[in-house]
Protein backbone atom coordinates (compact mmCIF):
# COMPACT_ATOMS: atom_id res chain seq x y z
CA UNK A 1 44.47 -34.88 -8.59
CA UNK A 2 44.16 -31.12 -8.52
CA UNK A 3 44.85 -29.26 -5.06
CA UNK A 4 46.01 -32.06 -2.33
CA UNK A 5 45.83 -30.87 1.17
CA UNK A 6 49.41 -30.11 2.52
CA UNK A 7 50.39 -31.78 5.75
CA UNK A 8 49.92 -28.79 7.91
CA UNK A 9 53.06 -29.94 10.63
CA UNK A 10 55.34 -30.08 7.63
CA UNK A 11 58.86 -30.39 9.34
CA UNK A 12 62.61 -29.48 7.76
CA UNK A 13 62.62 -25.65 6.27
CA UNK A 14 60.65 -22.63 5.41
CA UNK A 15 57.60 -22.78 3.95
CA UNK A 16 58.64 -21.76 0.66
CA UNK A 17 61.20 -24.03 0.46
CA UNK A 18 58.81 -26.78 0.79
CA UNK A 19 57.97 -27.04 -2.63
CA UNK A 20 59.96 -25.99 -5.80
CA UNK A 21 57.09 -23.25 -6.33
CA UNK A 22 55.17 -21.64 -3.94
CA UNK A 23 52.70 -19.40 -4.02
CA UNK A 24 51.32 -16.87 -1.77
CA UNK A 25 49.17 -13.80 -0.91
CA UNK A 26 49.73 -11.24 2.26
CA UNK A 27 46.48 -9.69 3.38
CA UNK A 28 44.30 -7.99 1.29
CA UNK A 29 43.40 -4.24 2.40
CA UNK A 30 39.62 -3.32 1.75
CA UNK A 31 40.99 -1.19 -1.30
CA UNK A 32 42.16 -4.26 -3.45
CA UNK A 33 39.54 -6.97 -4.14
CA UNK A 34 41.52 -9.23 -6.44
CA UNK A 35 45.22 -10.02 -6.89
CA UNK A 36 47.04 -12.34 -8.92
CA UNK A 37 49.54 -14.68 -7.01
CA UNK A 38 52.86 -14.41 -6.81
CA UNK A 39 55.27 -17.51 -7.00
CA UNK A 40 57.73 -17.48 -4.95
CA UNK A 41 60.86 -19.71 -6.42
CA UNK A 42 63.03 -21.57 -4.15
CA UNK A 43 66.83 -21.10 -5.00
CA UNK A 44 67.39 -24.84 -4.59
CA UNK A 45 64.48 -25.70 -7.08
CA UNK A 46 64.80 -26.77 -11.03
CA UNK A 47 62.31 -23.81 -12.31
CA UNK A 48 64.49 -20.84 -11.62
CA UNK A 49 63.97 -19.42 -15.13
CA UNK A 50 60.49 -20.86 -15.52
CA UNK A 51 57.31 -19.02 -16.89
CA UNK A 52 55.32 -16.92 -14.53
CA UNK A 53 52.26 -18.10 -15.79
CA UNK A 54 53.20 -21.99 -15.32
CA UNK A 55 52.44 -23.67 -12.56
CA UNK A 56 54.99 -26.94 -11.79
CA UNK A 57 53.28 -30.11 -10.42
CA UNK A 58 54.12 -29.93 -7.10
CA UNK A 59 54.44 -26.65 -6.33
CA UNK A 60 52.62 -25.22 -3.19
CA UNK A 61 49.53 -23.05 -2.72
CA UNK A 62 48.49 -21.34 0.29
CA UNK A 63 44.89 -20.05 1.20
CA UNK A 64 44.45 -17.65 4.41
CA UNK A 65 41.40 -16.85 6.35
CA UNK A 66 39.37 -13.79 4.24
CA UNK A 67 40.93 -15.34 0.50
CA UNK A 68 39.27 -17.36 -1.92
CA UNK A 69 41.97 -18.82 -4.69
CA UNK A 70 41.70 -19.69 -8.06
CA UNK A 71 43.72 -21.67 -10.70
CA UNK A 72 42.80 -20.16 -13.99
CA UNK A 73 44.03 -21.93 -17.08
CA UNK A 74 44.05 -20.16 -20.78
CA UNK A 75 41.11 -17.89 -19.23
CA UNK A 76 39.24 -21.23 -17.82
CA UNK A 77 38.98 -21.65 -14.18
CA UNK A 78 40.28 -25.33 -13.43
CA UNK A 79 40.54 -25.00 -9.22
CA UNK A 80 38.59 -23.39 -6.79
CA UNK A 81 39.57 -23.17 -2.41
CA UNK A 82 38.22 -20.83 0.38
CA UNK A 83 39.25 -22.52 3.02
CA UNK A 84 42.50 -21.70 4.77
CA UNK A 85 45.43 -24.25 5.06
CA UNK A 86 48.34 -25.43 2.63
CA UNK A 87 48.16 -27.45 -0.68
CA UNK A 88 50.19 -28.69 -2.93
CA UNK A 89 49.09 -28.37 -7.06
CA UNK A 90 49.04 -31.98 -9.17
CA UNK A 91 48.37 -33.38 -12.44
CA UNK A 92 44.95 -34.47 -13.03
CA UNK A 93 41.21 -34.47 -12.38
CA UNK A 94 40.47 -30.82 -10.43
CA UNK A 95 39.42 -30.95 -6.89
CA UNK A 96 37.11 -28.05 -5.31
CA UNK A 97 37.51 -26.88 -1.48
CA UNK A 98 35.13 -24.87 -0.35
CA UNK A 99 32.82 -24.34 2.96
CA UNK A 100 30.31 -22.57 4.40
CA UNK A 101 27.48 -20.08 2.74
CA UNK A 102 30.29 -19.23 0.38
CA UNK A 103 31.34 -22.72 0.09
CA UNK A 104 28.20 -23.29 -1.34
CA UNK A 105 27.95 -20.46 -3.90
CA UNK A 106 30.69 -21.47 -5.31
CA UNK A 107 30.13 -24.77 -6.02
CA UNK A 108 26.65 -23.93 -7.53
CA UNK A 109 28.52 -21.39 -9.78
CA UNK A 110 31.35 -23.93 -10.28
CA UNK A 111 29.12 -26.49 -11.64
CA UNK A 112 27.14 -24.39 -13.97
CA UNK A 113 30.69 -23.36 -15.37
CA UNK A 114 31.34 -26.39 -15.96
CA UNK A 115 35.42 -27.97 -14.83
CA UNK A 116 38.79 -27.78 -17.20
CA UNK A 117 41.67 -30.70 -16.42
CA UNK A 118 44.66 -29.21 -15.55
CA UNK A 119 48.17 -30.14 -17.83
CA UNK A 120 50.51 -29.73 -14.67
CA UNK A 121 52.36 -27.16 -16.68
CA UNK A 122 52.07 -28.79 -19.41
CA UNK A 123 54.12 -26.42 -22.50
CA UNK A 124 52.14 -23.73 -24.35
CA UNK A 125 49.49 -23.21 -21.48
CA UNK A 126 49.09 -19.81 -19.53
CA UNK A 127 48.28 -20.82 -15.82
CA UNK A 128 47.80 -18.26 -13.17
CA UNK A 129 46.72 -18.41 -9.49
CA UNK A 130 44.39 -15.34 -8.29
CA UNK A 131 43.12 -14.29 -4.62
CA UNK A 132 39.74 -12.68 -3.79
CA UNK A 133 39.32 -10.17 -0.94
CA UNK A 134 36.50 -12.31 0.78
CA UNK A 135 36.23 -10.29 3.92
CA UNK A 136 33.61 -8.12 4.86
CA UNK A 137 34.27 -4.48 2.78
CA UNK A 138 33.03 -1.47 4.84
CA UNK A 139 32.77 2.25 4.81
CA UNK A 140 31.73 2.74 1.38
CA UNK A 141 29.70 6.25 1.68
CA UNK A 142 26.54 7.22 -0.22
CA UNK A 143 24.29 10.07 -0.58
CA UNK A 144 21.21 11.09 -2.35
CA UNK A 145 21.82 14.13 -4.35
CA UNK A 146 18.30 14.62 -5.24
CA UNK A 147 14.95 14.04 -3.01
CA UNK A 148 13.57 10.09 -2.98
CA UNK A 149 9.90 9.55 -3.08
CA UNK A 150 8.31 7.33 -0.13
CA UNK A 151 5.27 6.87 1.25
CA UNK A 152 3.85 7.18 4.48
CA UNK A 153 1.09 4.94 5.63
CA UNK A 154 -0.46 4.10 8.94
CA UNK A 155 -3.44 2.05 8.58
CA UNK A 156 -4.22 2.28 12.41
CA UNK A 157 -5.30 6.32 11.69
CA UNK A 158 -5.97 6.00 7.91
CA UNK A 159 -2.76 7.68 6.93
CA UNK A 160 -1.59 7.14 3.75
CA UNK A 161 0.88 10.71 2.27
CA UNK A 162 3.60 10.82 -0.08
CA UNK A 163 6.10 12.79 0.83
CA UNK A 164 10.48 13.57 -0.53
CA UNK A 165 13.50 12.31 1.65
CA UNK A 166 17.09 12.47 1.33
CA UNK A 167 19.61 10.57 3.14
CA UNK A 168 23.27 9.38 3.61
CA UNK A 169 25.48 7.12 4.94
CA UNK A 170 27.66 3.75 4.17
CA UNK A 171 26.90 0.24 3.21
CA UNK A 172 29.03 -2.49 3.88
CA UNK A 173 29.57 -5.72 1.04
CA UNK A 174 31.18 -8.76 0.16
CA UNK A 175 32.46 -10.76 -2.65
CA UNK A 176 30.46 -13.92 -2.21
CA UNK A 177 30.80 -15.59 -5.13
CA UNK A 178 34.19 -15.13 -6.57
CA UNK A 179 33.88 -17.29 -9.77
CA UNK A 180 30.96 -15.10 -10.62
CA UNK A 181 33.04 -11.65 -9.96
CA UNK A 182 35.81 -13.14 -11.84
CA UNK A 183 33.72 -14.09 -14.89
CA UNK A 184 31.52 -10.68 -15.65
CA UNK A 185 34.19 -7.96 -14.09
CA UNK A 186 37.77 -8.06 -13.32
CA UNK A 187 38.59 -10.92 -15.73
CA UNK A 188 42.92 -11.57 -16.11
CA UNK A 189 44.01 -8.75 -14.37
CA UNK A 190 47.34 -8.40 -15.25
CA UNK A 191 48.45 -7.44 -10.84
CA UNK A 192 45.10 -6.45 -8.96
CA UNK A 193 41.65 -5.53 -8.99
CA UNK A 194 41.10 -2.18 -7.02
CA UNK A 195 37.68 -1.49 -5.50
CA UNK A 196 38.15 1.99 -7.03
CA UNK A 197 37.34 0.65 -10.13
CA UNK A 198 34.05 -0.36 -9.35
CA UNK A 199 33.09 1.96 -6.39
CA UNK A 200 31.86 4.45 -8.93
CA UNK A 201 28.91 2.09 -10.77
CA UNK A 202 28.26 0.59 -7.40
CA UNK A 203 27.27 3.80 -5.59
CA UNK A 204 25.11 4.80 -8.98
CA UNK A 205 23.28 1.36 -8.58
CA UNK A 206 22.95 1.36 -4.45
CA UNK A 207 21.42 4.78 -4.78
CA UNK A 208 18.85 3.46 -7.84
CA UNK A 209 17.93 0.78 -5.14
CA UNK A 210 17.10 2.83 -2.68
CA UNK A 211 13.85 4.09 -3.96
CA UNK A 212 12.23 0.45 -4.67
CA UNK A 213 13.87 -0.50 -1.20
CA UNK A 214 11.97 2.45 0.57
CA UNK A 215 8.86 1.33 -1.12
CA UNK A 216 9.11 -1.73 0.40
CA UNK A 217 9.29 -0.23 3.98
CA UNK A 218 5.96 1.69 2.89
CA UNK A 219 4.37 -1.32 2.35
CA UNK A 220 5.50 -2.47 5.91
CA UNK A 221 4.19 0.94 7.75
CA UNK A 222 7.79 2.11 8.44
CA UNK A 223 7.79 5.81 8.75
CA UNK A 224 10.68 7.80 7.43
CA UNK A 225 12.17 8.35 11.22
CA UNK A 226 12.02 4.62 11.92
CA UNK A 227 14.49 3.96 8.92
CA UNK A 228 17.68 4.81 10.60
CA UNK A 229 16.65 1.67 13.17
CA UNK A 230 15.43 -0.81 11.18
CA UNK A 231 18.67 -2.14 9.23
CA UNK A 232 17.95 -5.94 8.88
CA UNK A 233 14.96 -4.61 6.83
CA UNK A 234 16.40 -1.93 5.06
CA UNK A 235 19.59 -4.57 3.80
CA UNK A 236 17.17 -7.41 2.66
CA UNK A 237 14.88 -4.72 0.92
CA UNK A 238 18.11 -3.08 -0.89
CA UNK A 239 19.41 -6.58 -1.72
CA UNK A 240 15.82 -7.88 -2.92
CA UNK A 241 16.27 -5.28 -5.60
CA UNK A 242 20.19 -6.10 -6.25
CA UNK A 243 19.32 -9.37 -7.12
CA UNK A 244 20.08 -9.47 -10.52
CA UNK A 245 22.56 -6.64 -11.27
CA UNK A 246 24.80 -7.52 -8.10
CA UNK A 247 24.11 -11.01 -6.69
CA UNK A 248 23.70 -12.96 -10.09
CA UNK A 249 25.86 -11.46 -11.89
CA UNK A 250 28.68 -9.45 -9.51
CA UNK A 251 28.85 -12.21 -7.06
CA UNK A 252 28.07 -9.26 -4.66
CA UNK A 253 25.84 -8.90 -1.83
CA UNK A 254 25.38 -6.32 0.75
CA UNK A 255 25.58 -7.36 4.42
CA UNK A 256 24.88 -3.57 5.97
CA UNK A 257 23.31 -0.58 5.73
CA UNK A 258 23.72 2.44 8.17
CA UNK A 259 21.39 5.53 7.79
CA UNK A 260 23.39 8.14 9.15
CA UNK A 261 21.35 11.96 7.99
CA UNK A 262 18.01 11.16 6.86
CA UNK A 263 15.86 14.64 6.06
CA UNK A 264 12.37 15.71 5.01
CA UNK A 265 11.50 19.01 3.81
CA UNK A 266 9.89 21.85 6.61
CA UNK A 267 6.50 21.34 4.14
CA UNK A 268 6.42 17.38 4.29
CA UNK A 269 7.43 17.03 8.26
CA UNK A 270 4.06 19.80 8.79
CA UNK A 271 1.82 17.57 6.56
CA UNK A 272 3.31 14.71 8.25
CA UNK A 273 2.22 16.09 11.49
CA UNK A 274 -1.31 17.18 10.76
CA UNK A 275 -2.20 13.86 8.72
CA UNK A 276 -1.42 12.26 12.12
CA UNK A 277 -3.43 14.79 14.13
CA UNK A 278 -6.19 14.44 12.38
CA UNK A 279 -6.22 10.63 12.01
CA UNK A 280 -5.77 10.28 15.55
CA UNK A 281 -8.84 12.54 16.18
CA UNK A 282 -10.40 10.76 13.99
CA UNK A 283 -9.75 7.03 15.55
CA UNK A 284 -10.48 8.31 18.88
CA UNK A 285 -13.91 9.56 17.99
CA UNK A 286 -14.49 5.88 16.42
CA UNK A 287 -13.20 4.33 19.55
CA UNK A 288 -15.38 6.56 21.49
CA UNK A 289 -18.60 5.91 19.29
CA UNK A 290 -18.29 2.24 19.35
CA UNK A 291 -17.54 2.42 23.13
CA UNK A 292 -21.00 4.35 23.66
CA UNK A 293 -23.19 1.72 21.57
CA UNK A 294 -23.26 0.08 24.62
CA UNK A 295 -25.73 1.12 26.96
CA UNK A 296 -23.66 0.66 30.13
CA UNK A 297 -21.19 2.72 28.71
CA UNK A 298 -23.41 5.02 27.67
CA UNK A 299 -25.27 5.76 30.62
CA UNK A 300 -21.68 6.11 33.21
CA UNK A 301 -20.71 8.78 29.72
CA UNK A 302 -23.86 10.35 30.67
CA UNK A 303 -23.54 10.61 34.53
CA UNK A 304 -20.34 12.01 34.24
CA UNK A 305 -21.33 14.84 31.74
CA UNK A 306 -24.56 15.60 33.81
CA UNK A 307 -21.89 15.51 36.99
CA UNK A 308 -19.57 18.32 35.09
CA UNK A 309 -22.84 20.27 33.79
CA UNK A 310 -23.93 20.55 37.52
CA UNK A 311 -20.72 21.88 38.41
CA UNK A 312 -20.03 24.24 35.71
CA UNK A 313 -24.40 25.37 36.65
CA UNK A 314 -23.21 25.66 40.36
CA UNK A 315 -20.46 28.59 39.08
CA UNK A 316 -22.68 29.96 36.33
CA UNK A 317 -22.24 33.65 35.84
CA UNK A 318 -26.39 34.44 35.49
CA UNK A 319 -27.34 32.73 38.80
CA UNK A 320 -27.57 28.84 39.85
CA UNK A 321 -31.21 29.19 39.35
CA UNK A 322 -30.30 29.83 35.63
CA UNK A 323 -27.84 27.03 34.83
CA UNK A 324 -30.23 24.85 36.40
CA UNK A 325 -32.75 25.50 34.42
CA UNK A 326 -30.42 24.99 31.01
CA UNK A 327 -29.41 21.38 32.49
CA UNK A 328 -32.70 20.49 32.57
CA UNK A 329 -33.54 21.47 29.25
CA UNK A 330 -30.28 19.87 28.19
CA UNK A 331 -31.93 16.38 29.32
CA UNK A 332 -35.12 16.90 27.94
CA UNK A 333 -33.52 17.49 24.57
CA UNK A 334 -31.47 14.47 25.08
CA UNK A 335 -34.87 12.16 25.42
CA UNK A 336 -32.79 9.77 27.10
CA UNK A 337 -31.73 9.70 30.62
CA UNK A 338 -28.95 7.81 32.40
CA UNK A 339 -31.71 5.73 34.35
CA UNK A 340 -33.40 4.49 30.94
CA UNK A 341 -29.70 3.18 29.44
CA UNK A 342 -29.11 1.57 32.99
CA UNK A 343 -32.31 -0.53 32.58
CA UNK A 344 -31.25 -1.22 28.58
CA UNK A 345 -28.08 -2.32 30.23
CA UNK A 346 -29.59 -4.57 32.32
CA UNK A 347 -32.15 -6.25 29.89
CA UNK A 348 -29.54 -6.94 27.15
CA UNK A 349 -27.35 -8.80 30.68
CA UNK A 350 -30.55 -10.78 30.99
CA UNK A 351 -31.33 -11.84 27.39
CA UNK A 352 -27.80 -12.95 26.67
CA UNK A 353 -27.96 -14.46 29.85
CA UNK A 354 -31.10 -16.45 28.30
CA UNK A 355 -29.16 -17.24 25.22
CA UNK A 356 -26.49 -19.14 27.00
CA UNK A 357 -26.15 -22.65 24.99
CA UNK A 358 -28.44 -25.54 26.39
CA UNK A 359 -24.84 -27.15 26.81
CA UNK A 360 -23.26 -24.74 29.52
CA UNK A 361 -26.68 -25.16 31.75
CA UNK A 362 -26.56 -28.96 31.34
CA UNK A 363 -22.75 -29.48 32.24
CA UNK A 364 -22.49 -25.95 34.50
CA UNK A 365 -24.49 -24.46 36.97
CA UNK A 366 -26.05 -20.90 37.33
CA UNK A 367 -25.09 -18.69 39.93
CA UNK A 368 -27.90 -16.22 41.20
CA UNK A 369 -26.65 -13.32 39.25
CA UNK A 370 -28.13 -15.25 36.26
CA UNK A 371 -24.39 -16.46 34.95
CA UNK A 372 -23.68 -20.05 33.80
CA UNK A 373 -20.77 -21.32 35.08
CA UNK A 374 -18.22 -24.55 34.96
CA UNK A 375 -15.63 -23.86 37.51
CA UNK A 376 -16.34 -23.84 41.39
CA UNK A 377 -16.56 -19.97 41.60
CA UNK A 378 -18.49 -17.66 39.70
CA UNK A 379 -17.15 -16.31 36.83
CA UNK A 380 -18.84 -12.79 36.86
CA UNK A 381 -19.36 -11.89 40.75
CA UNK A 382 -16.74 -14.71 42.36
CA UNK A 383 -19.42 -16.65 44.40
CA UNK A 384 -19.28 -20.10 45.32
CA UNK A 385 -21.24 -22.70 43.76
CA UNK A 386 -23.61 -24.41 46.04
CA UNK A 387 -23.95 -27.36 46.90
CA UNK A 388 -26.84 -29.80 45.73
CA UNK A 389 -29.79 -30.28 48.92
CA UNK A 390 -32.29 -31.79 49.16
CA UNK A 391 -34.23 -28.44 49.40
CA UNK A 392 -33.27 -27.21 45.53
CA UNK A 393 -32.60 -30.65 44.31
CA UNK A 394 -33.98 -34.10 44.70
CA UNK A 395 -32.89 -37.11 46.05
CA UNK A 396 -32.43 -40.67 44.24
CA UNK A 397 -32.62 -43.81 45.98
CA UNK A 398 -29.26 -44.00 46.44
CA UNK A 399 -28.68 -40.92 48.41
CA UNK A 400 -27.56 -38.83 46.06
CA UNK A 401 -28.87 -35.25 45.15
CA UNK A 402 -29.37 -34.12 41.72
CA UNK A 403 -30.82 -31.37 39.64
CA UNK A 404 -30.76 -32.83 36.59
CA UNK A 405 -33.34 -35.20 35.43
CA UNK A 406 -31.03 -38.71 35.44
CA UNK A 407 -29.00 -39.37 38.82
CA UNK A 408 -25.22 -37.93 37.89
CA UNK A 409 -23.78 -41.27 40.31
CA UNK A 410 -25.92 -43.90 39.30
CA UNK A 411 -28.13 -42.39 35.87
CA UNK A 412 -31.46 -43.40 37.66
CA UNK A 413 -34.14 -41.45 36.02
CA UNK A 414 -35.89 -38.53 38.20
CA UNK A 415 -39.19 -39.47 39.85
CA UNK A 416 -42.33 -38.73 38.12
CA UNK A 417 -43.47 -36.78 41.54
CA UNK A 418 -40.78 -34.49 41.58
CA UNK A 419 -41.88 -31.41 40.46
CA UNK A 420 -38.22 -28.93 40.32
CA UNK A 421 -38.83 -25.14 38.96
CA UNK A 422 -35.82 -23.48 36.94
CA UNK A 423 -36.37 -20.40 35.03
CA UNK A 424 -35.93 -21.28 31.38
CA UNK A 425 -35.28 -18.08 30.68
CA UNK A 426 -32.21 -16.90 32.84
CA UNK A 427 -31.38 -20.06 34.69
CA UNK A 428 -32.75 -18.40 38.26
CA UNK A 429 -33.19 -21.77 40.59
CA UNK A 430 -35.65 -20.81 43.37
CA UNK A 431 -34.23 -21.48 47.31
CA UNK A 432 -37.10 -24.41 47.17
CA UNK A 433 -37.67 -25.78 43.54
CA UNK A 434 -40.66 -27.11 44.16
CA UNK A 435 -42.06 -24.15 45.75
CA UNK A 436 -41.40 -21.11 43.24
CA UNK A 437 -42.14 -17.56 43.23
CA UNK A 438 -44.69 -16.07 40.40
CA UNK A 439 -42.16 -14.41 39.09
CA UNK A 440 -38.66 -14.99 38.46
CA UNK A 441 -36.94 -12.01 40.35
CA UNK A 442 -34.10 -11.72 37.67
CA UNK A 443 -35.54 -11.65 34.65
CA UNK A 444 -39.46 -11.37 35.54
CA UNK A 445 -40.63 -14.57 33.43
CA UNK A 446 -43.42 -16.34 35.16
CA UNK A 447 -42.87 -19.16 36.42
CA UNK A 448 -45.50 -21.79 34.88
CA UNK A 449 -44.80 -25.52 33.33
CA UNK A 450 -42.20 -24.43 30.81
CA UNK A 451 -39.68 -24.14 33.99
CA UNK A 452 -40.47 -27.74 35.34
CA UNK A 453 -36.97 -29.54 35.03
C-alpha cells in the first residue's frame, strides 16, 4: 500500500542491495532546492535495463533529515514523506508520512490536491521520485536601491513625521510546503532545481514587501533605529505581506530577517531630532501644568522660585535694596502668595476628607488627621488606631465598648442617654464624646446635633 516503513536493523548487505531498486539523495547544498532521485540498480536485481522513470514494486526509498520526497506519476503526485528513515515502494492505495509544522502543510495541500493510485510500474507510466531542500536557506542578501518611505510616530510627544530610509542585509527561508513549490514553480525538472533560478524574483518581491512591512512598524511606534533589533516583528510583518505571492502559492516562508546598514538622509535625522525636541518640551510643560493645578504643588513651586529670586536679589548688580524691591512687586503682581495655596491645600484635604463614603466611617475608623482608615495603622501619617474607652465610646451591658450605635459583640442597641459627638463633617472624634469642643479643630464645623452618633 504505497510507501511501507523499512525495518530500520535490516541485516545481510548494503543498503542498496536491499532492494532490486533503490533510491537515494546525498545532501542538498543551500544552492539546489529540488533534485530528482536517482535509482541506484543492484547488479544482482532483474531491472538492469529498466526505465529510469519506473519505479519496481519493491524497490527502496530513503528520506534523510532536511528532505521531503515525492513520487510523482505522469505529472500527478501519488506519495508524499518528510520524515527520515527507509521505505520500501508497493502496489496500491498511497500512504502519506509526514510530521511536524511541515507535516501538517503538507497534508492540507495534499488533500486539496486530491491522491493518484500508484500502478507499481505498471507499462506506459512515467514515475519519478524528487527531493526538496527542506532546511533552513540563509544568506540571501538584499538592498534597497532607492529610498523607502516610513513613518515616524511617537504618541507620548505628539510625533508623527515621514521621513526616506534605505537599508540592507539578508533574509533567511524555507520550503515549507513542497507540494505547493512543486505545483506553481519547478514542475518535472529534468536533474535539479537551483535557487538561482528563483533568487532573482524573490529579492524583487522581498524588497516590494518591505515598504508595507515598515508601515506596519509605524503603526507599532518603532522608530527607524529600533528596526535593526526588533526581528521577530520585522519577519511576521514581511511575511504578513508574503502571504499570498510566497506562502500560498510558493510554499515559501521566511524565518529571518537581519538589518545590517539601515540609513536616513542628514535632512530627515535633523527633523527627526527637532520633532523630538520640541515634543518633549512640549510634554514637559503639560506635565508641569497639570502638576501645578494642585495647590500643594503649587505653593512648594512657588517657595522655591521666591527662594531663587531672593538669592539672585541678594547678588543684584543695582543694590539689595533694589532687587528687593522688584521681588516684592513680583508677588504683588502674582496676587497669590505661597501662604494662600497652602490654606487651598489644606481645605480641599478637608473636604475630600468629608466626602469619604458613609461605608469606610461605618466599617473603619478615623484617625485624628481626619483620614478614614481599615487597617490597624494609619494610612496617611502611620498612627495607631486607638482603642475603644469608655471615655470616647460607650459601654453596653455586657462590657463591651462601642462607638457605633448597635453593640459590635452582642448588636444591643445604644442607650437613649448616651449622647456621643463625631464631626459629620471630617470624622474628628473629640478625647470625651460627650463633652465636645464648639468647634471641630480640623475642619472648624460646629459641633451641634447633626454630630450626635
Amino acid at each position: 500500500m504505497g510507501l511501507i516503513m523499512a525495518a530500520i536493523n535490516a541485516t545481510g548487505g548494503v543498503l542498496a542491495d536491499q532492494w532490486k531498486e533503490y533510491f537515494y539523495c546525498e545532501a542538498l547544498s543551500d544552492d539546489v532546492l529540488m533534485v530528482k532521485g536517482q535509482k541506484v540498480i543492484n547488479n544482482r536485481g532483474q531491472n538492469t535495463n529498466g526505465s529510469d522513470n519506473i519505479i519496481t514494486s519493491g524497490s527502496g526509498i530513503a528520506v534523510a533529515d532536511g528532505q521531503t520526497m515525492i513520487i510523482v506519476e505522469d505529472g500527478a503526485i501519488i506519495e508524499v514523506c518528510n520524515k527520515p528513515g527507509r521505505y520500501t515502494f508497493e502496489v496500491g492505495t498511497p500512504s502519506l508520512f509526514a510530521e511536524g509544522k511541515l507535516g501538517e502543510k503538507i497534508k492540507q495541500t495534499f488533500q486539496q490536491i486530491g491522491q493518484r493510485i500508484s500502478y507499481g510500474g505498471s507499462p506506459g507510466k512515467d514515475q519519478r521520485v524528487y527531493y526538496f531542500n527542506t532546511k533552513q536557506i540563509s544568506n540571501n542578501l538584499f538592498g534597497t536601491s532607492e529610498m523607502v518611505p516610513f513613518r515616524v510616530v511617537d504618541s507620548k510627544v505628539g510625533l508623527d513625521v515621514d521621513v526616506n530610509i534605505k537599508c540592507s542585509g539578508m533574509y533567511t527561508f524555507q520550503i515549507v510546503d513542497p507540494l505547493l513549490f512543486y505545483t506553481n514553480i519547478c514542475g518535472n525538472a529534468s536533474q535539479e532545481y537551483r535557487k538561482d533560478q528563483i533568487a532573482p524574483r524573490m529579492k524583487a518581491e522581498f524588497i516590494d514587501a518591505l515598504s508595507p512591512a515598515f508601515s506596519t512598524l509605524s503603526d507599532m511606534e518603532i522608530r527607524p533605529n529600533q528596526i535593526p533589533g526588533k526581528k521577530i516583528e520585522l519577519k511576521k510583518a514581511v511575511n504578513e505581506v508574503l502571504a499570498d505571492t510566497w506562502g500560498k502559492n510558493m510554499g515559501i516562508e521566511v524565518i529571518e530577517v537581519a538589518i545590517k546598514n539601515l540609513s536616513l538622509p542628514p535632512e530627515d535625522q535633523e527633523m527627526i531630532k527637532q520633532a523630538q525636541q520640541e515634543g518633549q518640551k512640549l510634554f514637559m510643560e503639560g506635565r508641569r501644568a497639570g502638576m501645578y493645578s494642585d495647590p500643594s504643588m503649587a505653593a512648594g513651586g512657588l517657595v522655591a522660585a521666591q527662594g531663587d529670586a531672593m538669592r539672585a536679589a541678594g547678588s543684584n548688580a543695582g543694590g539689595a535694596m533694589a532687587g528687593f524691591m522688584g521681588v516684592n512687586m513680583a508677588q504683588q503682581a502674582g496676587g497669590m502668595n505661597a501662604q494662600q495655596l497652602f490654606g487651598m491645600a489644606a481645605q480641599q484635604q478637608a473636604q475630600q476628607a468629608a466626602a469619604q463614603p458613609a461605608a469606610n466611617t461605618a466599617n473603619g475608623w478615623t484617625c485624628a488627621c481626619g483620614t478614614v482608615n481599615t487597617g490597624k495603622f494609619c494610612q496617611n501619617c502611620g498612627k495607631p488606631q486607638p482603642a475603644p474607652t469608655a471615655a470616647n465610646g460607650w459601654t453596653c451591658s455586657c462590657g463591651t465598648v462601642n462607638q457605633g450605635k448597635f453593640c459590635q459583640n452582642c448588636g444591643s442597641p445604644k442607650p437613649a442617654g448616651a449622647r456621643v459627638y463625631k464631626c459629620d463633617k471630617c470624622g474628628w472624634t473629640p478625647a470625651d464624646p460627650s463633652n465636645p469642643p464648639k468647634f471641630c479643630p480640623e475642619c472648624g464645623d460646629i459641633f451641634d446635633d447633626n454630630d450626635l452618633t
